[in-house]
C-alpha atoms as a PDB file:
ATOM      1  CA  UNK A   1     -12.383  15.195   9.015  1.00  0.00           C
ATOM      2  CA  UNK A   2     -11.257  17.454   6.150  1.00  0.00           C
ATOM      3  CA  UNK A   3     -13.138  20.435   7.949  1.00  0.00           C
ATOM      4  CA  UNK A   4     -11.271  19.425  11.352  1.00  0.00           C
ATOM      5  CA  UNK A   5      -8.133  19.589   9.312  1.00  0.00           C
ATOM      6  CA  UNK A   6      -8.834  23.170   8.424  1.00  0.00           C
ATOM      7  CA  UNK A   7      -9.657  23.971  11.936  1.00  0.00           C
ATOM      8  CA  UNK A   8      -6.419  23.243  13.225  1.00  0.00           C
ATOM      9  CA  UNK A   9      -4.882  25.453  10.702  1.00  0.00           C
ATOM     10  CA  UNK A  10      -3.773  22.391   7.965  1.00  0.00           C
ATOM     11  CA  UNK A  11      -2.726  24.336   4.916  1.00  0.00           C
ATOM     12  CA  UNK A  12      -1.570  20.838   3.125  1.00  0.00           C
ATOM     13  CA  UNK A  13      -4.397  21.093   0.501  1.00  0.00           C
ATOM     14  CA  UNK A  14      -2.902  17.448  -0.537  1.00  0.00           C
ATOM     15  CA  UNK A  15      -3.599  16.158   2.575  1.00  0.00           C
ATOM     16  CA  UNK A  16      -7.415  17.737   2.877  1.00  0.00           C
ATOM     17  CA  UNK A  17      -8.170  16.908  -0.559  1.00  0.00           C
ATOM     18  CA  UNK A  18      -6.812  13.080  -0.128  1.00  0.00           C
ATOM     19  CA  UNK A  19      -9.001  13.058   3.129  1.00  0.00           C
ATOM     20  CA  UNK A  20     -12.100  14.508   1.234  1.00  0.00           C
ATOM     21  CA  UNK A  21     -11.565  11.704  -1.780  1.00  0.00           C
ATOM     22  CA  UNK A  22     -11.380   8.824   1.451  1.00  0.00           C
ATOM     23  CA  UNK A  23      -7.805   8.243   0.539  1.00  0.00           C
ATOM     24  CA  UNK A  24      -6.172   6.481   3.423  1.00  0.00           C
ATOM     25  CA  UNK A  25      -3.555   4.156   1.131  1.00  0.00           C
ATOM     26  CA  UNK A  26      -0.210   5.706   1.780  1.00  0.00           C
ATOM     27  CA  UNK A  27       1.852   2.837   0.034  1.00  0.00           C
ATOM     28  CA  UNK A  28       4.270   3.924  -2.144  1.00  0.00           C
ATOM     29  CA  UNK A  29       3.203   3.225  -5.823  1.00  0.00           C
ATOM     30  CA  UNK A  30       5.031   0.087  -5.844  1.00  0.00           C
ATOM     31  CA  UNK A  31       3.170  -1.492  -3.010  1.00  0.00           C
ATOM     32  CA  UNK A  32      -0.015  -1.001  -5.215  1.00  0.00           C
ATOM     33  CA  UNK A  33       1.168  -2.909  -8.213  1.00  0.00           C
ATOM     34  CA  UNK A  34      -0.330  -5.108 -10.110  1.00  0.00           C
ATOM     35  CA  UNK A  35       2.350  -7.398 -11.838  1.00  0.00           C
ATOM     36  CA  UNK A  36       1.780 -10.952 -11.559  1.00  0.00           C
ATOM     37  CA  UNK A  37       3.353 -13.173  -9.351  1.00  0.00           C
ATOM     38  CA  UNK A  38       5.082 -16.355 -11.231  1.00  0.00           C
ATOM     39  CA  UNK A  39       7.932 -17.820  -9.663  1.00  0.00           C
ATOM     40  CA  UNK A  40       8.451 -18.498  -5.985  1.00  0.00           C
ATOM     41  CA  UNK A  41      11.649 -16.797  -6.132  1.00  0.00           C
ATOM     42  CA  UNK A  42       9.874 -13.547  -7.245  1.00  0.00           C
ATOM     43  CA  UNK A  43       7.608 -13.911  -4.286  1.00  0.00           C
ATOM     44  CA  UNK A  44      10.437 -14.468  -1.965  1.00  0.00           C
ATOM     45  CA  UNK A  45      11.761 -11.326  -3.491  1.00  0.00           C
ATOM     46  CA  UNK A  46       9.115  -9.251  -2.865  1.00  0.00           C
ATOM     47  CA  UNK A  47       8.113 -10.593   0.419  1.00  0.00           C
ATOM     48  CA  UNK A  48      11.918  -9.055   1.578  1.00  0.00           C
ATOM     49  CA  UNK A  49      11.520  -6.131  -0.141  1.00  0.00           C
ATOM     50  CA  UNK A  50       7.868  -5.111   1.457  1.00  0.00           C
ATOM     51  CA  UNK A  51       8.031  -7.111   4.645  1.00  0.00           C
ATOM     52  CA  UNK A  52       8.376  -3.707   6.546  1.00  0.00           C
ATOM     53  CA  UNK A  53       5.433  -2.254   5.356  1.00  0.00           C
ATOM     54  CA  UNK A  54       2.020  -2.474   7.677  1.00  0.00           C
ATOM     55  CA  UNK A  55      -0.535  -4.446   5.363  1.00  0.00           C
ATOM     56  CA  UNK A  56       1.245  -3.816   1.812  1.00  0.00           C
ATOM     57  CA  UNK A  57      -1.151  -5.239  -0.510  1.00  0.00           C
ATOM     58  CA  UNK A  58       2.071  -6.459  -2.523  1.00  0.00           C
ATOM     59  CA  UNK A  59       3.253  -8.302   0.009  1.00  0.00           C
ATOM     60  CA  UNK A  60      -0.285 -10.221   0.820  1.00  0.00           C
ATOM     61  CA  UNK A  61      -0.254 -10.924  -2.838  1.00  0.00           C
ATOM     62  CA  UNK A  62       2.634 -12.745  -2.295  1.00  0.00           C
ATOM     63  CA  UNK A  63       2.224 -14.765   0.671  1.00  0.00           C
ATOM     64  CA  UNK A  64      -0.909 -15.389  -1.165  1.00  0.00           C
ATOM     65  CA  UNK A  65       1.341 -16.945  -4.157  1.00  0.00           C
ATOM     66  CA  UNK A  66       3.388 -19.103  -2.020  1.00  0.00           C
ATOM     67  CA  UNK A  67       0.454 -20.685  -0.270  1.00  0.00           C
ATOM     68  CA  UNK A  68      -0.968 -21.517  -3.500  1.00  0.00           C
ATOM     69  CA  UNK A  69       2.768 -23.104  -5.051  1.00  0.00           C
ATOM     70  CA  UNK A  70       2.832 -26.573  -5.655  1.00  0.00           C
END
């Protein structure tokens, strides 16, 4: 892929070098937190915050919360 990159005259080294390493994760670096979860409210709160991001591992890890709640 990284070679087909340079083929089509992709100069974004970033972008080649990310595709070399297998990095396909283009959350923003609060997506890939790891802060724990411990009130419902939080997850509520995150939930709204990453709800329009396609399969933010912050926002599974909520969901995840609430289904385990009491």
């Amino acid at each position: 892929m990284a070679a087909a990159l340079q083929n089509w005259g992709c100069r974004d080294h970033n972008l080649i070098q990310r595709t070399l390493d297998g990095l396909r994760d283009d959350h923003p670096p609060a997506c890939r937190a790891k802060d724990a979860i411990t009130t419902c409210a939080h997850a509520y709160m995150v939930m709204s915050a990453h709800a329009a991001h396609r399969g933010c591992p912050r926002y599974t890890a909520a969901a995840n919360y609430l289904v385990a709640a009491p």
